[in-house]
Protein backbone atom coordinates (compact mmCIF):
# COMPACT_ATOMS: atom_id res chain seq x y z
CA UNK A 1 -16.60 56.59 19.28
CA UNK A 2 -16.14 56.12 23.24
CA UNK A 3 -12.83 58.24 22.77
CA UNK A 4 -14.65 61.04 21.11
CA UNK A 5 -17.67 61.31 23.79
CA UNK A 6 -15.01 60.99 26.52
CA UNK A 7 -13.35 64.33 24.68
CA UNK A 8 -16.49 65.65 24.30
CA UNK A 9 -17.54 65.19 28.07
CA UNK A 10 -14.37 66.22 29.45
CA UNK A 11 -14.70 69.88 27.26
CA UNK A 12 -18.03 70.46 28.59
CA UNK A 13 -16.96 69.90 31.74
CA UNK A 14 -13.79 72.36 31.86
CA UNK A 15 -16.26 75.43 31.02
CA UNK A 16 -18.65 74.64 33.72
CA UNK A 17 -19.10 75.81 36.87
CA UNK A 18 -19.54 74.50 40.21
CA UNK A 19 -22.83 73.87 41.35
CA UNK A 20 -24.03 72.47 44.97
CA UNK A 21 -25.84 69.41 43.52
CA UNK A 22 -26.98 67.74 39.99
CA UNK A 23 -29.81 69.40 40.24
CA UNK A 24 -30.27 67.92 36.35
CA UNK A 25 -28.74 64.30 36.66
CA UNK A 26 -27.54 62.66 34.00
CA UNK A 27 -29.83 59.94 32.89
CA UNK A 28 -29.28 56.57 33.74
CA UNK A 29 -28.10 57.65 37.19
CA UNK A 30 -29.80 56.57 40.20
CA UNK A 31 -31.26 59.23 42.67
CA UNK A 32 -29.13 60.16 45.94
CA UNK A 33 -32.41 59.85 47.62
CA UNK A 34 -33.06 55.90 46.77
CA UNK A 35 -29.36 55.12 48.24
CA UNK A 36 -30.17 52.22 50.15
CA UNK A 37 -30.08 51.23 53.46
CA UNK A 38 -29.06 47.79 55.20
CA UNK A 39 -32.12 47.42 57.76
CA UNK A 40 -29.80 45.24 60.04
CA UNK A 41 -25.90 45.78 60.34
CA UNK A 42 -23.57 46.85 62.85
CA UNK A 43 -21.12 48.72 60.27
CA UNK A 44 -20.78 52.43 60.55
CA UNK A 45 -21.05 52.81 57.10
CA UNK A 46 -24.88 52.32 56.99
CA UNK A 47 -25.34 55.11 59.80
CA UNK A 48 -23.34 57.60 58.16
CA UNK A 49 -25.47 56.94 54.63
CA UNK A 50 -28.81 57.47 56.79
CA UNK A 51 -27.63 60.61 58.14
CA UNK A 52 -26.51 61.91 55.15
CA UNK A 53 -30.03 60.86 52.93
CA UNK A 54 -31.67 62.57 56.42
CA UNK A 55 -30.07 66.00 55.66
CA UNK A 56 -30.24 65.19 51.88
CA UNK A 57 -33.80 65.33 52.18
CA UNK A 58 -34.03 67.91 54.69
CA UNK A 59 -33.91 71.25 52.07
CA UNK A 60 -33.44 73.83 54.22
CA UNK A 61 -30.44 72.63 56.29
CA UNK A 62 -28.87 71.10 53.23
CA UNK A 63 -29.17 74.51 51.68
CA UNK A 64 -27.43 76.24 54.54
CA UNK A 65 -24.36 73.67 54.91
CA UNK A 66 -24.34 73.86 50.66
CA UNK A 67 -23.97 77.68 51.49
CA UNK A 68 -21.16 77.43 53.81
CA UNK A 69 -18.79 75.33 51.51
CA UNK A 70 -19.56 77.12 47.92
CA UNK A 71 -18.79 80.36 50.14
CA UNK A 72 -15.25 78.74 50.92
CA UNK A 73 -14.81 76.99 47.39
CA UNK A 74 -16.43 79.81 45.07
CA UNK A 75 -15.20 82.98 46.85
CA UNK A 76 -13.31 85.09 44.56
CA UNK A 77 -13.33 82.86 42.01
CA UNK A 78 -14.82 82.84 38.13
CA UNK A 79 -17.27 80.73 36.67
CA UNK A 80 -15.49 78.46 34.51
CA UNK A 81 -12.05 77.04 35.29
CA UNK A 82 -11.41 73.44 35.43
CA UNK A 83 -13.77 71.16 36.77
CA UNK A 84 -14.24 70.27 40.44
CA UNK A 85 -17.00 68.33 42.49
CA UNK A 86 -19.76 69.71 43.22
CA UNK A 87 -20.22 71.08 47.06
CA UNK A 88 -22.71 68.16 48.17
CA UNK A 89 -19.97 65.58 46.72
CA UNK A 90 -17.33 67.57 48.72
CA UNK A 91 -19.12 67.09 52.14
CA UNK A 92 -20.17 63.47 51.50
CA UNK A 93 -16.81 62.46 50.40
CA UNK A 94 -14.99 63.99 53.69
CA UNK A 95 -17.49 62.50 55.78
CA UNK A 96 -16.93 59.18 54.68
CA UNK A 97 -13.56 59.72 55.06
CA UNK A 98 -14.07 60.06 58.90
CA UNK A 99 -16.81 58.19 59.72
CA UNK A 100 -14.97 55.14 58.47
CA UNK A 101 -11.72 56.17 59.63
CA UNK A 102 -9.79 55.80 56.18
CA UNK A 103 -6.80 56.96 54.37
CA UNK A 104 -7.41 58.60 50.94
CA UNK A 105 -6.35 56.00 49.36
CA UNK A 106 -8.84 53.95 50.24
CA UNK A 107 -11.67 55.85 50.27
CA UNK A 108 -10.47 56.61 46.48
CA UNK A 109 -10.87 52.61 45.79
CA UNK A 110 -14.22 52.71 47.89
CA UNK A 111 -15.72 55.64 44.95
CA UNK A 112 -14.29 53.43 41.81
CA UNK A 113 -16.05 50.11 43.42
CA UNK A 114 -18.66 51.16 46.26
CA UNK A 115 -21.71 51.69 44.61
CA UNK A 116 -23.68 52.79 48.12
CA UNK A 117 -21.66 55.66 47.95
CA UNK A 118 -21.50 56.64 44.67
CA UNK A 119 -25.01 56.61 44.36
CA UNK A 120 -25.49 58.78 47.28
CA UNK A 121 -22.38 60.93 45.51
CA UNK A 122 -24.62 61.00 42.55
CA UNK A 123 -22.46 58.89 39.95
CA UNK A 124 -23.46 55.51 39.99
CA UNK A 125 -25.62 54.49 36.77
CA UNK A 126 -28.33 52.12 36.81
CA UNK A 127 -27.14 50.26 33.83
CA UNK A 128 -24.07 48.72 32.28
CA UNK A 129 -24.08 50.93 29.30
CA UNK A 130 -24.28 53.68 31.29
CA UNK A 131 -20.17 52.90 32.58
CA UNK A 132 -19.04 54.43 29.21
CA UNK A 133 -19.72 58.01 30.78
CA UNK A 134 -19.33 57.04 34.82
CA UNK A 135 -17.81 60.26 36.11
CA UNK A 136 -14.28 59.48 37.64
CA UNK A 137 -12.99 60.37 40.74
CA UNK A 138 -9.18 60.91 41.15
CA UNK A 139 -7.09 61.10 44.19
CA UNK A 140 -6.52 63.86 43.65
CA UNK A 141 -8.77 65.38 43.02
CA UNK A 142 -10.46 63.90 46.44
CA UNK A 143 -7.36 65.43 48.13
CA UNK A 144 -7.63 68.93 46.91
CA UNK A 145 -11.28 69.51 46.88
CA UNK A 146 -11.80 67.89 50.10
CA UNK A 147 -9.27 69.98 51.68
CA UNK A 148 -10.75 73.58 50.26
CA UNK A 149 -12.26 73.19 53.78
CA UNK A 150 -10.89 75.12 57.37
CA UNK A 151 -11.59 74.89 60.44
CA UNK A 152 -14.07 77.68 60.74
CA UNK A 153 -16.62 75.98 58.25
CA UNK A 154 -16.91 72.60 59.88
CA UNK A 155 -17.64 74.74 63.23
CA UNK A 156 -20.41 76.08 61.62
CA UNK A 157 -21.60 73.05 59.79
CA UNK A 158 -21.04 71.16 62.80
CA UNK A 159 -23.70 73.80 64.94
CA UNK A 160 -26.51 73.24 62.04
CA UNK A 161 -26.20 69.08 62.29
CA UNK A 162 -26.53 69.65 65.96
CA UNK A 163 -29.43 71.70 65.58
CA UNK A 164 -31.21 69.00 62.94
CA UNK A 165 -30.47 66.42 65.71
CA UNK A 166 -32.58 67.66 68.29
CA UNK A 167 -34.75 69.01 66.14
CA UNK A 168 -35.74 66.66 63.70
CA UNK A 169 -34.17 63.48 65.45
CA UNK A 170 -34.39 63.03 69.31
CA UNK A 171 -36.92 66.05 69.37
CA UNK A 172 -35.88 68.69 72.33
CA UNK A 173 -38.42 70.80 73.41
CA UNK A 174 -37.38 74.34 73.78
CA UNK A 175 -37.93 74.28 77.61
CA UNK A 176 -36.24 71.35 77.74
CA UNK A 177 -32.58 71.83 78.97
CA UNK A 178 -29.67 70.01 78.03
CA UNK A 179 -27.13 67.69 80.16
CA UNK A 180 -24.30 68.45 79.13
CA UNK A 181 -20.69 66.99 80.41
CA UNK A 182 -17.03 68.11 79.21
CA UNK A 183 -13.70 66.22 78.94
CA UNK A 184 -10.34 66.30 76.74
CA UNK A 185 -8.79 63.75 75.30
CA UNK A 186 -5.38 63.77 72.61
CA UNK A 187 -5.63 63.50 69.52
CA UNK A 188 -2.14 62.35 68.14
CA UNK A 189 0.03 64.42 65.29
CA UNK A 190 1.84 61.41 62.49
CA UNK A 191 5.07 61.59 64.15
CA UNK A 192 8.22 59.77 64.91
CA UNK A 193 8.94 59.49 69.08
CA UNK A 194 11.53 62.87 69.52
CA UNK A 195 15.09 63.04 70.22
CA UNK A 196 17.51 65.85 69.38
CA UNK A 197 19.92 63.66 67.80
CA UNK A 198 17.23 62.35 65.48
CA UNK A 199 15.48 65.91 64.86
CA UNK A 200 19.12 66.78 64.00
CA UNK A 201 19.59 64.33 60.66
CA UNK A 202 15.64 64.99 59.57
CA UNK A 203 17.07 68.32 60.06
CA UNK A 204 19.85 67.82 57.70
CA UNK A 205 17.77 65.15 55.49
CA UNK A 206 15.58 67.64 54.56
CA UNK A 207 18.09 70.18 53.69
CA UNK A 208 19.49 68.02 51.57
CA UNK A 209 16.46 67.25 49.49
CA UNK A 210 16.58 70.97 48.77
CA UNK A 211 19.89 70.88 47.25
CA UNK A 212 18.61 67.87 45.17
CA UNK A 213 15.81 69.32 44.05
CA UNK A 214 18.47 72.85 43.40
CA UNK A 215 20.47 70.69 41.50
CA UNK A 216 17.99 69.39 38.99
CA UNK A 217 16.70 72.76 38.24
CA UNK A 218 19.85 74.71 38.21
CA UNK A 219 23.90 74.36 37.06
CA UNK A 220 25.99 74.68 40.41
CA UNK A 221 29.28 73.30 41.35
CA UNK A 222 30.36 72.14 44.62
CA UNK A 223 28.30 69.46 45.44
CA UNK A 224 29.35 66.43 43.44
CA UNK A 225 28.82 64.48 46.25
CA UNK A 226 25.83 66.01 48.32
CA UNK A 227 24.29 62.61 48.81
CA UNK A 228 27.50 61.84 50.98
CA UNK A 229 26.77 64.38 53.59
CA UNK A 230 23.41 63.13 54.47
CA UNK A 231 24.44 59.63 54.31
CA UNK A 232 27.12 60.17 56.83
CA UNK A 233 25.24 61.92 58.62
CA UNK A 234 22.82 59.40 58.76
CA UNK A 235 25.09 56.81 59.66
CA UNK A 236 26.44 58.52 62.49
CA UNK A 237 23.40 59.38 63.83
CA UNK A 238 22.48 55.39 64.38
CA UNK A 239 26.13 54.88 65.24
CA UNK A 240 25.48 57.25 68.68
CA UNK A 241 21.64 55.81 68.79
CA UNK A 242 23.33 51.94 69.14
CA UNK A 243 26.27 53.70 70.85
CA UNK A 244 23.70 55.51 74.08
CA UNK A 245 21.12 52.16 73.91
CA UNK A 246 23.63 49.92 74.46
CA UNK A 247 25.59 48.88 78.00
CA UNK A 248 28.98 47.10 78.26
CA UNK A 249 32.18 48.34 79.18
CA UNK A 250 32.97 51.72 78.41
CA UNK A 251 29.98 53.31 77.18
CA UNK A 252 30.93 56.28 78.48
CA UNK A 253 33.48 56.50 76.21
CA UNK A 254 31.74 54.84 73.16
CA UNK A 255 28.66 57.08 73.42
CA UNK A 256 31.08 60.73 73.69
CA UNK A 257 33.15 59.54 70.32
CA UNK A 258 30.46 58.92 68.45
CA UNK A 259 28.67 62.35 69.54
CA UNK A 260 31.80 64.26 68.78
CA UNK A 261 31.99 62.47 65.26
CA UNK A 262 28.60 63.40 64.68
CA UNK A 263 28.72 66.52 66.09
CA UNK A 264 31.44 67.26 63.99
CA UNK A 265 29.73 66.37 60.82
CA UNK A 266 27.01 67.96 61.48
CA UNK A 267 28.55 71.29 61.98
CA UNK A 268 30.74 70.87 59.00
CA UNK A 269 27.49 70.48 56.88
CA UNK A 270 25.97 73.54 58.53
CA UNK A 271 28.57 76.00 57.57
CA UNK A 272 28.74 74.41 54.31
CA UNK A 273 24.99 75.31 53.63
CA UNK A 274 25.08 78.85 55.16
CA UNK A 275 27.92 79.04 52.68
CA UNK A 276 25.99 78.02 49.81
CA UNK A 277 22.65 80.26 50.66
CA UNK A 278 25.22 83.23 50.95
CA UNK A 279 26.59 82.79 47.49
CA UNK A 280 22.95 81.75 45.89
CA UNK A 281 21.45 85.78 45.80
CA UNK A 282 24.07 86.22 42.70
CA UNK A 283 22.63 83.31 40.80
CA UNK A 284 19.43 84.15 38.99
CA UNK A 285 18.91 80.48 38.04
CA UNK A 286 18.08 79.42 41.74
CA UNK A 287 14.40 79.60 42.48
CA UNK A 288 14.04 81.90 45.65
CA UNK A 289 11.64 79.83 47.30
CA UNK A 290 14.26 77.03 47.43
CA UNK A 291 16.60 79.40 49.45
CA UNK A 292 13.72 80.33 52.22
CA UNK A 293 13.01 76.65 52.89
CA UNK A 294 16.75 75.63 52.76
CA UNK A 295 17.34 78.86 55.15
CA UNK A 296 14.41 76.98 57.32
CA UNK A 297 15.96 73.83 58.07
CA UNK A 298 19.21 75.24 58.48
CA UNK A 299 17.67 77.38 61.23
CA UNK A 300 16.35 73.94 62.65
CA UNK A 301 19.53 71.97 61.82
CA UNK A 302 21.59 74.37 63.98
CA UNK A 303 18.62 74.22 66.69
CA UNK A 304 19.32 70.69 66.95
CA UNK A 305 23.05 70.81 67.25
CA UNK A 306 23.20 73.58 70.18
CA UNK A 307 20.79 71.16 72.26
CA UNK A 308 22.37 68.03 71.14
CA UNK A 309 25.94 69.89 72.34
CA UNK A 310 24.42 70.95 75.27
CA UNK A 311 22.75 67.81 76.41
CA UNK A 312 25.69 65.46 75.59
CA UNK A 313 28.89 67.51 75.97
CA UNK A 314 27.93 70.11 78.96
CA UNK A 315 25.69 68.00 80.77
CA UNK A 316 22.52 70.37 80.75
CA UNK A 317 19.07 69.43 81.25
CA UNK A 318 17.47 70.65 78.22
CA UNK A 319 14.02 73.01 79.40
CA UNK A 320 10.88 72.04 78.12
CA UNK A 321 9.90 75.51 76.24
CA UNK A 322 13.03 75.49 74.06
CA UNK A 323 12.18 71.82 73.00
CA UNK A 324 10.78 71.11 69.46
CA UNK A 325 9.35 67.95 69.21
CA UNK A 326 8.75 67.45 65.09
CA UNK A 327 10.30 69.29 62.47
CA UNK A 328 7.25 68.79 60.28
CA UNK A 329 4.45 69.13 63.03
CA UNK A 330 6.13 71.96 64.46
CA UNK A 331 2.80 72.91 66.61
CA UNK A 332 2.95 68.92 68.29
CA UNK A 333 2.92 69.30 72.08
CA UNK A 334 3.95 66.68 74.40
CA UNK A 335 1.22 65.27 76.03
CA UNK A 336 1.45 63.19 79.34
CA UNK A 337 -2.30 62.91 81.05
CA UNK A 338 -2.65 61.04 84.01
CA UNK A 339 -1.64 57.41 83.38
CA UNK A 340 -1.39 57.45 79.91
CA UNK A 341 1.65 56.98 77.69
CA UNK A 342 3.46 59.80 76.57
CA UNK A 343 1.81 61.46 73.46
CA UNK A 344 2.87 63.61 70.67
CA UNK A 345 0.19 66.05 69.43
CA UNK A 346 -2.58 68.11 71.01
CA UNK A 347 -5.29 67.99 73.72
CA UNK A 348 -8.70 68.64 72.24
CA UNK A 349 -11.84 68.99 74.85
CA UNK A 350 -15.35 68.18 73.88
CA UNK A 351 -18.88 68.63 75.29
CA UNK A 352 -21.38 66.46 74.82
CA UNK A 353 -25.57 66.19 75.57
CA UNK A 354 -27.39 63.39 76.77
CA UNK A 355 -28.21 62.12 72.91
CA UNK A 356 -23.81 61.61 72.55
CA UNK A 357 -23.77 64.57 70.02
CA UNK A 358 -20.62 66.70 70.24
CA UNK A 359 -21.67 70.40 70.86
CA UNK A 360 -17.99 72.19 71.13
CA UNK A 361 -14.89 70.98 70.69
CA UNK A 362 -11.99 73.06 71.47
CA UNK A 363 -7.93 72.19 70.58
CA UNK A 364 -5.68 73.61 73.79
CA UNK A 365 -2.77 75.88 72.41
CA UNK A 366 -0.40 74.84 75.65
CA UNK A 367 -3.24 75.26 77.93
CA UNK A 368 -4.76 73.04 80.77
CA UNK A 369 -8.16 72.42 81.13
CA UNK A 370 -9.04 74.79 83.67
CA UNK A 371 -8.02 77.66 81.16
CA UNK A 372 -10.81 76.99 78.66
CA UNK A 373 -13.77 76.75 80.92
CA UNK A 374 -15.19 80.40 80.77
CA UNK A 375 -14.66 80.61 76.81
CA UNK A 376 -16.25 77.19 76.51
CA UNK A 377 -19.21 78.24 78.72
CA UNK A 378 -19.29 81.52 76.92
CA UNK A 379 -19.85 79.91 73.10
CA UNK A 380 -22.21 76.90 74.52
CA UNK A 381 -24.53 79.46 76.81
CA UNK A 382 -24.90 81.56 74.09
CA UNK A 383 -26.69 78.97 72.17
CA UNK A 384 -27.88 76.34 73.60
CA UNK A 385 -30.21 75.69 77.10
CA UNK A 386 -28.61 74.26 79.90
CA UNK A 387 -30.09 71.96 82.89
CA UNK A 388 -26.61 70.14 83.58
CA UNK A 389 -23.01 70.65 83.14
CA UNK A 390 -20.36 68.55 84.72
CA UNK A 391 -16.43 68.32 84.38
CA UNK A 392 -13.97 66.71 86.36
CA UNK A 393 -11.68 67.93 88.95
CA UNK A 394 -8.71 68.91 86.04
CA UNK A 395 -11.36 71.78 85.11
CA UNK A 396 -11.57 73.34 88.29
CA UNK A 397 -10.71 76.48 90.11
CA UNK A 398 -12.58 78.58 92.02
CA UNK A 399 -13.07 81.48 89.48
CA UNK A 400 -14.36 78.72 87.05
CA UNK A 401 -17.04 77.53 89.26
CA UNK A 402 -17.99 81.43 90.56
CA UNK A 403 -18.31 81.95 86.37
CA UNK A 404 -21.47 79.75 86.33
CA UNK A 405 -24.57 81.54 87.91
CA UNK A 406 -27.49 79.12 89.26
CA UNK A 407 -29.91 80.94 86.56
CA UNK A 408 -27.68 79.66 83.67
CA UNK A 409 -27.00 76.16 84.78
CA UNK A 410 -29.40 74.50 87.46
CA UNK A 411 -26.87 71.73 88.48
CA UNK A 412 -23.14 72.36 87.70
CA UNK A 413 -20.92 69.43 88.78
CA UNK A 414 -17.53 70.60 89.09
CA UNK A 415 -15.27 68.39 91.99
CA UNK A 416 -12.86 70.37 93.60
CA UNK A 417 -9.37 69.23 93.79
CA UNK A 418 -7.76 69.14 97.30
CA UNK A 419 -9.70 68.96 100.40
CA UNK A 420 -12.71 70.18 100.87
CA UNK A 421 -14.32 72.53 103.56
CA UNK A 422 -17.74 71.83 105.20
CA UNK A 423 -19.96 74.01 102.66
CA UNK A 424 -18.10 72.14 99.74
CA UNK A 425 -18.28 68.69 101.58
CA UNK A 426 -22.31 69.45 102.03
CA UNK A 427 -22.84 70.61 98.42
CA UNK A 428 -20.85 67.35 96.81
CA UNK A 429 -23.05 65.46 98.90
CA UNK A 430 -26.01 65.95 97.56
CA UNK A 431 -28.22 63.51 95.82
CA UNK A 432 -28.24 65.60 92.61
CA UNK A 433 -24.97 66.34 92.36
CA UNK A 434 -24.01 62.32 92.87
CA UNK A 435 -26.19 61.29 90.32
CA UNK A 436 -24.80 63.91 87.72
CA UNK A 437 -20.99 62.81 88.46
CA UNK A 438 -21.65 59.40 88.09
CA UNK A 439 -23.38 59.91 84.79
CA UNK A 440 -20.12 62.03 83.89
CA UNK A 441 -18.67 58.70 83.00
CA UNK A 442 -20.43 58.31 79.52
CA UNK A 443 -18.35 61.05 78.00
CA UNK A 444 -15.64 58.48 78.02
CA UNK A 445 -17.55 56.25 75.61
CA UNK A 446 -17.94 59.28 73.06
CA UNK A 447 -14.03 60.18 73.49
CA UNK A 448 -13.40 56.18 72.09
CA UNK A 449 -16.39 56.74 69.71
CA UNK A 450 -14.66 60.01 68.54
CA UNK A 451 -11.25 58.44 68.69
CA UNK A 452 -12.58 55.32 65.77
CA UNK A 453 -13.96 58.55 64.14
CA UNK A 454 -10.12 59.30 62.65
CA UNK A 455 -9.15 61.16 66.08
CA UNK A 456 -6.75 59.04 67.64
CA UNK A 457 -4.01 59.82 64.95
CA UNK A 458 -4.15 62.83 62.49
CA UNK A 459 -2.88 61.83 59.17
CA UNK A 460 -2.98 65.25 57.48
CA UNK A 461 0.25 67.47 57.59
CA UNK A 462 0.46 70.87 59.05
CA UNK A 463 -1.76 72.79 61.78
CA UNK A 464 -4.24 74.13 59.43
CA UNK A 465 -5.01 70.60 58.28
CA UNK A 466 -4.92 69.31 61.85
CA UNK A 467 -7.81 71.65 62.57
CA UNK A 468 -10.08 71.13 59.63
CA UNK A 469 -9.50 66.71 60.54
CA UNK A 470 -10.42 67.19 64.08
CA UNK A 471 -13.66 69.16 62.58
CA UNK A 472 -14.16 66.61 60.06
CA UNK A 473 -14.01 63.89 62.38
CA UNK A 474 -16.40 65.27 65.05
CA UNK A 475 -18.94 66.23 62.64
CA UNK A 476 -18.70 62.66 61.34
CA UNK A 477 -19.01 61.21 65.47
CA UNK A 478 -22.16 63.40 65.31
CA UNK A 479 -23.83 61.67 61.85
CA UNK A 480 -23.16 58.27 63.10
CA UNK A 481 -25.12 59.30 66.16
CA UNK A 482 -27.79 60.84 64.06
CA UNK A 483 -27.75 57.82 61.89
CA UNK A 484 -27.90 55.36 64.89
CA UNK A 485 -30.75 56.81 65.81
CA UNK A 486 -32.67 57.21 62.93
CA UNK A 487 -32.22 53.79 62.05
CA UNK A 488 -33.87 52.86 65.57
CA UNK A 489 -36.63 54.68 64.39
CA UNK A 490 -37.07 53.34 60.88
CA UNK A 491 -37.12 49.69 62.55
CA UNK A 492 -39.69 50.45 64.98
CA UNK A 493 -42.00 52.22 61.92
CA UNK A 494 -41.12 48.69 60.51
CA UNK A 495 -42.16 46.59 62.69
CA UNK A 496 -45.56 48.88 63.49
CA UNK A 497 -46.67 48.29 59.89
CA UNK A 498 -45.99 44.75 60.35
């Protein structure tokens, strides 16, 4: 009998739609807006589910973030079709993800066992016999829903949670201006630490998956012994890594044989696959779309062994530009700020009010900080009110600070670098702008907030996917604020009654 209502449940739920909510729950389910709360506990996980019951219960801006991700989930798309989560489940689920910093793994054993969070999900039943029909959540299908979203909607879903915070949370008047300070921080791509010679066998590695996968799919002679290539390859790769790392007597000489074996190798393995891709447009049976991403990494393979020849052999120092520093996060920068260690990935600034909410956020495409500032006061201006704005000396130039009129931010606080003159010594000097630098400080405590929020390592692949995590994970900074706060509140109600 279970089998047949599972069969049953699973056909109904192929033919229907997507829909924002259960706006008819099941019964025996308990209602999203009865997910309780701990009154007293430090984990983040109770300030995300306040935020999220806050905007649950708050129709009109749950309506207008619903809006934004059935436009991006829906669009040109029909009615039935298999079944997905609904667009409420979507937004909780990524959220969580963030907020508690986790990999989908486990946030896919958190919905089987959590039930917090699958009753604010909607799916957790209020009795035992109610588990014969508990709605299950696949990786999967957490993955591929989850990441329907871009960039571009979490900006915009980001500006409405903004907007509920002051409005319905810390309550700013309209007259009221905001104090607002900027900084950038790196958020790090999931990457190995760079070197041509190792670029060069992931390089060939990955070329040679394509041939495997080729091979299964296809009858083609002359590679009996593919696997050999990339093993050798492989091998003489980490005999030149031991060979360079290593001292004693003759390294010299050590380290230039086993670059010219490698190098040697390498090439060989090149002209064999440019051999192979020239002979493949006559056989039909070879999927096309295996030849354009074997034609890829042979593009990158012989990258890789120009500047490895170049380095080693002629001595050159390689130039920055013509540098690649992944060969699967292709748009990775290198990143070297100050003090810090070197860092793989990209610089993202962020703007902050007084409440610790994140109002922009911006990822650099090879660009410094002072390069940003007009767009960034440009998209802020244009929405919000302004009584204080302050950067740090990496954002300044003079054309920056002659951007900012005096009737669109009272107090700008933007240190020049270098030395001053007697008009700049005068105006750094004052009380007000003193007070506003050494309050610029607290942004750093949001960048570490931010940085537990998933943004000190990106563990999504590809650019597109690096966007929508750094949007995920600042809208989820933002709830835990939201939630923080909120909580505050709820205790002091609390303790009135008492």
């Amino acid at each position: 009998m279970i089998e047949i209502r599972l069969k049953k449940r699973l056909i109904l739920e192929e033919i229907t739609m997507r829909d924002r909510f259960d706006t008819n729950p099941e019964l025996g389910m308990k209602p999203i807006e009865e997910t309780p709360v701990l009154e007293k506990s430090r984990d983040p996980l109770q300030s995300v589910v306040r935020a999220l019951l806050a905007i649950y219960n708050n129709k009109e801006n749950l309506h207008r973030i619903l809006s934004i991700i059935e436009e991006r989930v829906s669009k040109n798309k029909k009615n039935t079709g298999r079944y997905g989560l609904n667009f409420w489940q979507i937004f909780v689920l990524a959220e969580f993800r963030m907020g508690l910093n986790l990999s989908y793994d486990r946030l896919h054993s958190m919905v089987f066992s959590d039930s917090v969070l699958r009753q604010i999900l909607g799916a957790e039943p209020i009795t035992e016999a109610g588990f014969q029909n508990r709605v299950i959540f696949t990786r999967n299908r957490i993955l591929n829903n989850v990441h329907l979203l871009t960039d571009e909607d979490l900006k915009k879903i980001n500006s409405i949670i903004v907007n509920f915070g002051h409005k319905e949370v810390f309550v700013v008047k309209k007259k009221e201006g905001l104090n607002l300070k900027t900084d950038s921080f790196p958020v790090q791509a999931e990457v190995h630490f760079p070197s041509d010679h190792s670029l060069l066998n992931d390089s060939a590695r990955k070329a040679g998956d394509v041939i495997e996968k080729i091979l299964k799919e296809s009858n083609i002679i002359g590679w009996r012994k593919f696997k050999n290539w990339t093993n050798t390859i492989k091998n003489l790769q980490r005999n030149y890594a031991k060979a360079n790392t290593s001292g004693g007597k003759y390294k010299e000489k050590r380290t230039q044989e086993t670059a010219d074996k490698y190098l040697a190798k390498a090439v060989a393995f090149s002209k064999k696959l440019n051999q192979f891709v020239e002979e493949s447009y006559s056989n039909k049976t070879i999927n096309p779309i295996y030849i354009t991403v074997l034609k890829g990494y042979i593009s990158l393979l012989d990258k890789h062994i120009d500047l490895f020849y170049r380095r080693v052999k002629l001595g050159e120092k390689i130039p920055h530009d013509e540098k690649l520093f992944s060969i699967f996060e292709q748009y990775a920068e290198w990143l070297s700020k100050g003090k810090r260690n070197v860092e793989i990935g990209k610089n993202t600034s962020i703007t902050t009010d007084q409440y610790g909410l994140i109002l922009d956020y911006y990822i650099m495409e090879k660009e410094t900080d002072s390069q940003i500032v007009i767009d960034t006061k440009d998209r802020i201006l244009a929405c919000f009110t302004v009584d204080s704005w302050s950067f740090d000396k990496g954002y300044w130039s003079k054309i920056n600070y002659q951007a900012f009129g005096m009737d669109e931010v009272k107090h700008l606080v933007m240190p020049k670098k270098g030395k001053l003159n007697k008009t700049e010594k005068a105006r750094e000097n004052t009380p007000e702008f003193k007070k506003y630098k050494r309050n610029h400080s607290a942004v750093e405590s949001s960048v570490n907030e931010v940085e537990h929020s998933g943004l000190h390592r990106c563990r999504d692949k590809g650019y597109a996917a690096f966007k929508r995590y750094v949007g995920m994970g600042v809208i989820a900074h933002n709830l835990k604020r939201i939630g923080k706060e909120l909580r505050k509140q709820d205790e002091i109600k609390l303790k009135k009654a008492a």
